[in-house]
N, C-alpha and C. Protein backbone atom coordinates (compact mmCIF):
# COMPACT_ATOMS: atom_id res chain seq x y z
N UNK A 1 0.85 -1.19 0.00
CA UNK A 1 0.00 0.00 0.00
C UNK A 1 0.89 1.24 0.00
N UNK A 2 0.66 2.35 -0.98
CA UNK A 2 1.41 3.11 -0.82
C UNK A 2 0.68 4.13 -0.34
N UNK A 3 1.17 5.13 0.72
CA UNK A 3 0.88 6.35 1.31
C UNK A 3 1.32 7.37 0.14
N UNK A 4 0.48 8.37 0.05
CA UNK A 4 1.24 9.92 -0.99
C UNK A 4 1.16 10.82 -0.03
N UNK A 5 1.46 11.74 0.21
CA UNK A 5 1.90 12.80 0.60
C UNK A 5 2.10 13.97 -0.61
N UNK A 6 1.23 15.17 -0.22
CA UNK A 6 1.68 16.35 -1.20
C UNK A 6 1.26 17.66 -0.46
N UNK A 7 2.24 18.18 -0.55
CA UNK A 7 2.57 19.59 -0.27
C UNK A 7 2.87 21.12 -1.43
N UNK A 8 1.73 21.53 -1.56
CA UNK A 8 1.66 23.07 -2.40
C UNK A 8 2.40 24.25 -2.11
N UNK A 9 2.62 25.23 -2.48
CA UNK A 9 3.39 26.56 -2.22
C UNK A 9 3.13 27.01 -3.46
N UNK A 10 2.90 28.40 -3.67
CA UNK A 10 2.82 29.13 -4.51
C UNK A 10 4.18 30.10 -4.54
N UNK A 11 5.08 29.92 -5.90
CA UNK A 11 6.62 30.66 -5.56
C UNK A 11 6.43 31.63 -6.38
N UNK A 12 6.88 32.92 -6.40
CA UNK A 12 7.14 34.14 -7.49
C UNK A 12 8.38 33.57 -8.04
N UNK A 13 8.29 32.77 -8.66
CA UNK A 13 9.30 32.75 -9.87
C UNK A 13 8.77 31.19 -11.16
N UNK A 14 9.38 31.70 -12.14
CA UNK A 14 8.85 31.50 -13.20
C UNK A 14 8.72 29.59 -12.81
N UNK A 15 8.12 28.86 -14.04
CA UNK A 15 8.23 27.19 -13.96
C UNK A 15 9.56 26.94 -14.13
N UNK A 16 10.24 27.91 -15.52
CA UNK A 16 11.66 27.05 -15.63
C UNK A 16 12.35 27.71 -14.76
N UNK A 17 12.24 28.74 -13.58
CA UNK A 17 13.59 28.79 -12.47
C UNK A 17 13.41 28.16 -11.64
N UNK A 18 12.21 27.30 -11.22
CA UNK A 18 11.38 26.39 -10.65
C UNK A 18 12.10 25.18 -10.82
N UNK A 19 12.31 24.78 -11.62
CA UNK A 19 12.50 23.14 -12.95
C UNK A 19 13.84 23.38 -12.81
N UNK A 20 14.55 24.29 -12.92
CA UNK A 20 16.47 24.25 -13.27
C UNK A 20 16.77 24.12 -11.67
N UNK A 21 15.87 24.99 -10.65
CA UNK A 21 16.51 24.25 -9.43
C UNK A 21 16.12 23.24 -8.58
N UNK A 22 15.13 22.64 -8.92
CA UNK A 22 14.83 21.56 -7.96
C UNK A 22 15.33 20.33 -9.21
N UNK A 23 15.27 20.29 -9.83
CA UNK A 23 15.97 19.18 -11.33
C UNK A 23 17.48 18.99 -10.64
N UNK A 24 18.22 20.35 -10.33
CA UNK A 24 19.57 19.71 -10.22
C UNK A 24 19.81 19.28 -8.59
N UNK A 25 20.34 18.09 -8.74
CA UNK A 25 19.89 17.58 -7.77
C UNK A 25 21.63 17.77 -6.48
N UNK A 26 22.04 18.21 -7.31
CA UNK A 26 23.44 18.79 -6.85
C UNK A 26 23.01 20.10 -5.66
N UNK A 27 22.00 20.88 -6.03
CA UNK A 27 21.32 21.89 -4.51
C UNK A 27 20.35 21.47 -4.00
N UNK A 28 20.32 19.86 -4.03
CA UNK A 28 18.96 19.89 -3.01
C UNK A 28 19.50 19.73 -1.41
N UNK A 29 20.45 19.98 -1.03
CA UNK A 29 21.09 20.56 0.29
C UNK A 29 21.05 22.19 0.47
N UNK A 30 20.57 22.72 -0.66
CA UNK A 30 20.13 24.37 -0.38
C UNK A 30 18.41 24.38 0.24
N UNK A 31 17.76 23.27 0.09
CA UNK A 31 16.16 22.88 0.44
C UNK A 31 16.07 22.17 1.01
N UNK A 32 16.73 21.07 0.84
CA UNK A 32 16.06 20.16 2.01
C UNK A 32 16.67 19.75 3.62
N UNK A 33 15.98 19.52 4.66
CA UNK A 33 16.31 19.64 6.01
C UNK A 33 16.85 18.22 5.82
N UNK A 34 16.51 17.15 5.25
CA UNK A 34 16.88 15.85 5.61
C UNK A 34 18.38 15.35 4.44
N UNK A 35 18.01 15.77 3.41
CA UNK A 35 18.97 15.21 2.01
C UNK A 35 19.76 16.51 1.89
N UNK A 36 21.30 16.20 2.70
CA UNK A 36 21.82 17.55 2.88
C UNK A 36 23.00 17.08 1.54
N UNK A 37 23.27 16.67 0.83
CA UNK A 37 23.83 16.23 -0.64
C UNK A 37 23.31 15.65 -1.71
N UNK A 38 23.39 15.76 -2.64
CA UNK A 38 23.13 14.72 -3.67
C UNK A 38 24.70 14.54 -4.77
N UNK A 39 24.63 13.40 -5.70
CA UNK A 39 25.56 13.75 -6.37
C UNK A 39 25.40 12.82 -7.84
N UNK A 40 25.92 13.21 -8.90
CA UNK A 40 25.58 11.99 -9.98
C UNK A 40 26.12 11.20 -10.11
N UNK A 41 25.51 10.18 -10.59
CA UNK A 41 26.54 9.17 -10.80
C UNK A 41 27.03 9.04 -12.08
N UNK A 42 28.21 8.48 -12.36
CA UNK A 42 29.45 8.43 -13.15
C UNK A 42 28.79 8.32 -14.39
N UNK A 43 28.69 9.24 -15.76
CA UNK A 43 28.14 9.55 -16.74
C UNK A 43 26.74 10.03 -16.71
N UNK A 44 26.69 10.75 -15.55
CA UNK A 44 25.35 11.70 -15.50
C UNK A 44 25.98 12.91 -14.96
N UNK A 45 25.69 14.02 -15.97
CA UNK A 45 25.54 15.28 -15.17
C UNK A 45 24.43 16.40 -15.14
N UNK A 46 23.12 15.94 -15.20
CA UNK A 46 22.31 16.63 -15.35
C UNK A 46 20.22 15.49 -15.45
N UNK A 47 19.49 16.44 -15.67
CA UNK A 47 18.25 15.50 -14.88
C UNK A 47 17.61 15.23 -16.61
N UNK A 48 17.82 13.66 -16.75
CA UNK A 48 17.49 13.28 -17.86
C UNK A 48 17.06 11.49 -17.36
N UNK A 49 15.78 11.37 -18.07
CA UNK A 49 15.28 9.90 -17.72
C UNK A 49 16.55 9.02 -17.59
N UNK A 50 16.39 8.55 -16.74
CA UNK A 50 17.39 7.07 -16.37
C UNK A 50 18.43 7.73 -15.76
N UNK A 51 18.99 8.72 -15.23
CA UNK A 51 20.17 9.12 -14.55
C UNK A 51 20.12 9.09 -12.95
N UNK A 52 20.93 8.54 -13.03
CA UNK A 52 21.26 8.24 -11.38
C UNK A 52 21.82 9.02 -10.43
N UNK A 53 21.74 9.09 -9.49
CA UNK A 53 22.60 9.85 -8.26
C UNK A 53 22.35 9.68 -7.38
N UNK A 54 23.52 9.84 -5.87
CA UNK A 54 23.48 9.07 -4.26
C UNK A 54 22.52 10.49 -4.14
N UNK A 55 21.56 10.27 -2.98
CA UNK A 55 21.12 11.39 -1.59
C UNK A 55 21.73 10.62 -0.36
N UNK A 56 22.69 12.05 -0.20
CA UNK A 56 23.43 11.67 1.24
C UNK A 56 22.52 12.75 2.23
N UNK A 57 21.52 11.78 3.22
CA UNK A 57 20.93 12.44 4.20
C UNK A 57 20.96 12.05 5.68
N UNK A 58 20.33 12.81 6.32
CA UNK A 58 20.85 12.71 7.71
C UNK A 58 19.50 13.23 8.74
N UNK A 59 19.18 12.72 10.01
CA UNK A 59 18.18 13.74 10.78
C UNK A 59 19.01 13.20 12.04
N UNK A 60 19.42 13.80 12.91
CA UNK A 60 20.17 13.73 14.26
C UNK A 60 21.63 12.86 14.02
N UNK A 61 22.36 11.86 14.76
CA UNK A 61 23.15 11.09 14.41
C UNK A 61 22.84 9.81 13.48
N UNK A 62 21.80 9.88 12.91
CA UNK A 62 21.95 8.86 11.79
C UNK A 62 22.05 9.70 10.45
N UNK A 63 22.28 8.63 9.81
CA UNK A 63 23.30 9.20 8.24
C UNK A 63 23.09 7.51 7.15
N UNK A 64 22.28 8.26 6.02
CA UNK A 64 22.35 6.96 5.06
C UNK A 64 22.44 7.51 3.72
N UNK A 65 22.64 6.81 2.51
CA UNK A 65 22.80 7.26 1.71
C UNK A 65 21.67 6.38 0.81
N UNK A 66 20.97 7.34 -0.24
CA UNK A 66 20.51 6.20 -1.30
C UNK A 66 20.37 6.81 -2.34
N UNK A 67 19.94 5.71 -3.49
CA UNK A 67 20.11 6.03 -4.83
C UNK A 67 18.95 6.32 -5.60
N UNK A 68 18.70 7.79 -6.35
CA UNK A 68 17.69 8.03 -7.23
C UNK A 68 18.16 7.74 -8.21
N UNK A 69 16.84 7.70 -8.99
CA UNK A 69 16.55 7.72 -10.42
C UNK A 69 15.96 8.16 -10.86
N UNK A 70 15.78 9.24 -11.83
CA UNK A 70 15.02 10.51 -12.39
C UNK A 70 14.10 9.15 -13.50
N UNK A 71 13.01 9.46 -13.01
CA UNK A 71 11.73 8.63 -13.99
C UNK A 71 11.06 9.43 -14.90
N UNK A 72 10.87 10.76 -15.04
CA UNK A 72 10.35 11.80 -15.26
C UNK A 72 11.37 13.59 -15.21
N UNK A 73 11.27 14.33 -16.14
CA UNK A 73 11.95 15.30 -16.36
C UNK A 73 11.53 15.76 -17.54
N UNK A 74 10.46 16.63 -17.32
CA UNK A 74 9.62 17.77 -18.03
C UNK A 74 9.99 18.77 -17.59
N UNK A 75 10.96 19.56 -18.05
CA UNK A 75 11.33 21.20 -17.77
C UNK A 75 10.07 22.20 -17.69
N UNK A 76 10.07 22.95 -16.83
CA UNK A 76 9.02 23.44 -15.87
C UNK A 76 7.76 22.65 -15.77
N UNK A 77 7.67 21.18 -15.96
CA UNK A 77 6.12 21.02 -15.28
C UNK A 77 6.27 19.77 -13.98
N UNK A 78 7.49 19.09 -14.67
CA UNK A 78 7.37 18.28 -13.70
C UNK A 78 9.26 17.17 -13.51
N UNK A 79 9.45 16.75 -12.31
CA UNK A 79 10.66 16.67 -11.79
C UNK A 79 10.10 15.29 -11.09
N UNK A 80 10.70 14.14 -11.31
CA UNK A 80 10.37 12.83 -10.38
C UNK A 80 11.19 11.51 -10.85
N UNK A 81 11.63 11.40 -9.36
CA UNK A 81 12.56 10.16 -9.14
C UNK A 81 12.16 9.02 -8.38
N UNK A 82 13.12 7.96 -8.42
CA UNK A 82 12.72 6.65 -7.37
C UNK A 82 13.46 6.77 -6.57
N UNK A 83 13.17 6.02 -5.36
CA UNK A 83 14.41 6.18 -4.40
C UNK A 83 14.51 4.70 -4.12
N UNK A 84 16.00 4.52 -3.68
CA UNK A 84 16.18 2.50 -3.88
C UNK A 84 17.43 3.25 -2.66
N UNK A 85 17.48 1.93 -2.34
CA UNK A 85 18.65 1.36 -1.13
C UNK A 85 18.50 -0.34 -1.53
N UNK A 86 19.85 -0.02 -1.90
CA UNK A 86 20.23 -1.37 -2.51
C UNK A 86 19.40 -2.63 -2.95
N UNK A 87 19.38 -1.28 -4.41
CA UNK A 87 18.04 -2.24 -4.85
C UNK A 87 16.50 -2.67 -4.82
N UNK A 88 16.26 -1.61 -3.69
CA UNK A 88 15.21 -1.97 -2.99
C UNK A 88 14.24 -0.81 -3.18
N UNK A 89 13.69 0.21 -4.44
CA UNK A 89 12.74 0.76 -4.42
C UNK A 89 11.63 0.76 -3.52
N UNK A 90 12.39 1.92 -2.55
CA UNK A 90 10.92 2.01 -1.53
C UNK A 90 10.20 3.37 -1.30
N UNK A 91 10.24 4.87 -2.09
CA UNK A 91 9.96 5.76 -2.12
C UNK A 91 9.91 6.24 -3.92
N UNK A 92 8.91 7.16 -3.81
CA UNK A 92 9.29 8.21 -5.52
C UNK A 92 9.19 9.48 -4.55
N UNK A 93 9.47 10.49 -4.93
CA UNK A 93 9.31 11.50 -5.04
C UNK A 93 9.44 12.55 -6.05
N UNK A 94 8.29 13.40 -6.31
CA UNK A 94 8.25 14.42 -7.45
C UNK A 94 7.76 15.65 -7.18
N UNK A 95 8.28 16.41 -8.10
CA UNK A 95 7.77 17.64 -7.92
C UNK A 95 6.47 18.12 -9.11
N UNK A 96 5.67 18.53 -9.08
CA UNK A 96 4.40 19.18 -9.96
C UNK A 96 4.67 20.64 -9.84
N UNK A 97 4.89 21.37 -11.10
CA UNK A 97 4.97 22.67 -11.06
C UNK A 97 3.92 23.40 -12.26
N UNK A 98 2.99 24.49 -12.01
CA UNK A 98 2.12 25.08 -12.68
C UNK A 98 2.12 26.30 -12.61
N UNK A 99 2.07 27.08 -13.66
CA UNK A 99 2.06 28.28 -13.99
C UNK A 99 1.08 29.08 -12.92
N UNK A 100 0.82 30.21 -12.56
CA UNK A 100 -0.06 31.27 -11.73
C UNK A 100 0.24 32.64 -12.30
N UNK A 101 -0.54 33.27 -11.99
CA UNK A 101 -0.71 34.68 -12.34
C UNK A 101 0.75 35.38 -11.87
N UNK A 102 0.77 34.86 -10.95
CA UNK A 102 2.14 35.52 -9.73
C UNK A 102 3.78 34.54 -10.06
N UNK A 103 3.24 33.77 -10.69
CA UNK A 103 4.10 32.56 -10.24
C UNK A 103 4.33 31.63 -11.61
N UNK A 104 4.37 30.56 -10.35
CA UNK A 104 3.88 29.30 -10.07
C UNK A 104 3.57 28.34 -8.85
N UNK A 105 2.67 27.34 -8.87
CA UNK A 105 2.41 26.29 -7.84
C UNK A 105 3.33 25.32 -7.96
N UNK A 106 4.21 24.84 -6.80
CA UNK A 106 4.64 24.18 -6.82
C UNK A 106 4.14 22.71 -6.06
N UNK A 107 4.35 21.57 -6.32
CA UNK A 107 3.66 20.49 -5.34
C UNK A 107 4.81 19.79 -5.64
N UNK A 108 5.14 19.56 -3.94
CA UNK A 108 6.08 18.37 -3.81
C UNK A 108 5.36 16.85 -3.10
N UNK A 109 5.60 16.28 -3.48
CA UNK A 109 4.60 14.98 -3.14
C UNK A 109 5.76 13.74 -3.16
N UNK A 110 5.27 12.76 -1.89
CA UNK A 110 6.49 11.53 -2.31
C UNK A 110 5.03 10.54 -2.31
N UNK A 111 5.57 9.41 -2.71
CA UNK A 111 4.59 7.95 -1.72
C UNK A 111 5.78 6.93 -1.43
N UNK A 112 5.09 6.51 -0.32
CA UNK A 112 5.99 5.74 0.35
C UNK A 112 5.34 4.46 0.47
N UNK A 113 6.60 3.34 -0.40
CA UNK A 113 5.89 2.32 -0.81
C UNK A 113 6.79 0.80 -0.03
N UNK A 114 7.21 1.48 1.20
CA UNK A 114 7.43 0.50 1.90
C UNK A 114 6.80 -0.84 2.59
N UNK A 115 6.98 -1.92 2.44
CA UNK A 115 6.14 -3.00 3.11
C UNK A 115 6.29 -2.88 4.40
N UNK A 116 5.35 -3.67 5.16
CA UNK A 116 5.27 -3.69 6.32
C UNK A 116 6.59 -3.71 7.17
N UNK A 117 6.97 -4.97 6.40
CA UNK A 117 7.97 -5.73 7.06
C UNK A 117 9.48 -4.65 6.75
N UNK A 118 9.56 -3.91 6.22
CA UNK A 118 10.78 -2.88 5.92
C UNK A 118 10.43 -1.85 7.22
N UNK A 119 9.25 -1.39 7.81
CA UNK A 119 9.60 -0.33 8.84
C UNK A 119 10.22 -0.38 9.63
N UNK A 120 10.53 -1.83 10.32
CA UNK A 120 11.39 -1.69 11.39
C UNK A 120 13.03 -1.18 10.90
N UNK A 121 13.10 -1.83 9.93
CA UNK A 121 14.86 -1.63 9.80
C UNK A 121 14.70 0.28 8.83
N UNK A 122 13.65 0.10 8.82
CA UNK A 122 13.74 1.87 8.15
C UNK A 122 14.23 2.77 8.89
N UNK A 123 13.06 2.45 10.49
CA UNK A 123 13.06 3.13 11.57
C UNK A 123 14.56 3.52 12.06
N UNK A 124 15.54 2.20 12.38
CA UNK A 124 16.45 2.17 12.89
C UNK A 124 17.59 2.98 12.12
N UNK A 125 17.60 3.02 10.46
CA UNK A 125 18.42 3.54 9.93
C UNK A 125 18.27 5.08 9.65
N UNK A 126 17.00 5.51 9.79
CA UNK A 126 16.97 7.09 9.69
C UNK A 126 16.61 7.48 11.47
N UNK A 127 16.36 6.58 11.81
CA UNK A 127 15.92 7.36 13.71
C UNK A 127 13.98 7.93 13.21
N UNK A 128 13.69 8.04 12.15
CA UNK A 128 12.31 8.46 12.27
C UNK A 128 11.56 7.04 12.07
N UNK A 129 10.56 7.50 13.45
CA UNK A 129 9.28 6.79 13.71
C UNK A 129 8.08 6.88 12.87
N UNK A 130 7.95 8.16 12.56
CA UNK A 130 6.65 8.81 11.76
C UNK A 130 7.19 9.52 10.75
N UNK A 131 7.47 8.42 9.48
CA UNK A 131 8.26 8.89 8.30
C UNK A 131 6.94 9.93 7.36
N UNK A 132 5.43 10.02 7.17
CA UNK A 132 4.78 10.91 6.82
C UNK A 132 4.52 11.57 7.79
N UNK A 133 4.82 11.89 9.12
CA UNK A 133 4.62 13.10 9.35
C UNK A 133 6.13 13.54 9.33
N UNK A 134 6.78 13.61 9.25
CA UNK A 134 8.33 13.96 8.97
C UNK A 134 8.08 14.68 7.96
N UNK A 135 7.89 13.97 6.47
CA UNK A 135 7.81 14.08 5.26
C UNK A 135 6.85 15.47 5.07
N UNK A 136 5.51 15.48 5.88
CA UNK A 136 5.10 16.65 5.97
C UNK A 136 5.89 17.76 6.18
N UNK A 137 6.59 17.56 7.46
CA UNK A 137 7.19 18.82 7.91
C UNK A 137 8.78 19.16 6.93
N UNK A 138 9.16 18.26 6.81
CA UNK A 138 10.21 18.60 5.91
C UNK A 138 9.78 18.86 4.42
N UNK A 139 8.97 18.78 3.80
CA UNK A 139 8.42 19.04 2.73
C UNK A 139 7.89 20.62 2.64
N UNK A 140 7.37 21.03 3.68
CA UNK A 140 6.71 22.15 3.58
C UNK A 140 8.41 23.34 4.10
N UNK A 141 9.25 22.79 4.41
CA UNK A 141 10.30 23.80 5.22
C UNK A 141 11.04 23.34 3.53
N UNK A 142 11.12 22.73 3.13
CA UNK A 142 11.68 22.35 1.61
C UNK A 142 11.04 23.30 0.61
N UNK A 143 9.81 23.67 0.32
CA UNK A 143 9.11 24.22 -0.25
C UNK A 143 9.85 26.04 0.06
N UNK A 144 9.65 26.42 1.33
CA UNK A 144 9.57 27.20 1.97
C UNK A 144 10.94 28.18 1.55
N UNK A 145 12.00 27.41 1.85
CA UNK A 145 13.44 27.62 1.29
C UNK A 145 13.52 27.44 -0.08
N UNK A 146 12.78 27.08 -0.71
CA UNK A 146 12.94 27.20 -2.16
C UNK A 146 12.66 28.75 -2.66
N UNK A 147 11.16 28.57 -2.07
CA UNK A 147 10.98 30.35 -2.20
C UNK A 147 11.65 31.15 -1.96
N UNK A 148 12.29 30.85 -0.98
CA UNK A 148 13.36 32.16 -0.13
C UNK A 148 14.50 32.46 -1.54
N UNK A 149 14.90 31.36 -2.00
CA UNK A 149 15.87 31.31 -2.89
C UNK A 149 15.73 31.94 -3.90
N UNK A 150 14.74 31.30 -4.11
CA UNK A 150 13.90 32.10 -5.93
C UNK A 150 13.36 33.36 -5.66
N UNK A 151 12.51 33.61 -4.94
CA UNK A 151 11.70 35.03 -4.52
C UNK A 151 12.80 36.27 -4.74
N UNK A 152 13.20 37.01 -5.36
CA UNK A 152 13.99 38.28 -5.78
C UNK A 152 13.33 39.63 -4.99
């Protein structure tokens, strides 16, 4: 069963300054509280179907690393990867971005498609108990700092 999760913000800045920074996945340590690196992997440098790269993240003294895969990469509409630990696809996360009068809407949304039997050793390797309400709160402080960034 997968859980989704999605979180809106409306940013003053265009879809494609939207799309060029949440795409490179090299500043998503300028946004996000949990995935304080990313990096590509060896013949990827940029967000194109099938390209890979580690998220090195962290919340208190735990620290793990795992591997996306960009599934999706529509310049300004839409940004979405898998997330695997060795092998083991257990998250997507994407971004939805739409034009506004002011803007654009941004929606960051994951689902979390962990089995039962994976929470315990999830738990232990990130320290979070309540991985959607986490995901809430770090999603919306993700959002939040994006704006700060883009907003001129």
């Amino acid at each position: 069963m997968a859980d989704r999760i999605e979180i809106s913000r409306d940013i003053a800045a265009t879809a494609a300054q939207v799309y060029a920074a949440i795409s490179d996945v090299t500043r998503m340590g300028e946004w996000s509280e949990e995935c304080y690196a990313c990096d590509w992997h060896q013949g990827f440098d940029r967000p194109v179907v099938g390209a890979a790269f580690d998220g090195h993240n962290r919340h208190g003294d735990h620290e793990w690393t795992t591997q996306g895969t960009v599934i999706e990469a529509d310049p300004g509409r839409a940004f979405v990867f898998e997330c695997s630990m060795r092998d083991f696809h257990y998250s997507t996360w994407g971004y939805r971005i739409e034009p506004t009068e002011t803007g654009c809407r941004v929606t960051e949304w994951s689902e979390d498609l962990r089995p039962e039997s994976a929470i315990e050793l999830s738990t232990r390797i990130s320290g979070i108990a309540d991985r959607a309400g986490r995901n809430r709160e770090t999603m919306s402080r993700t959002l939040e700092r994006l704006a700060q960034a883009l907003e001129h």
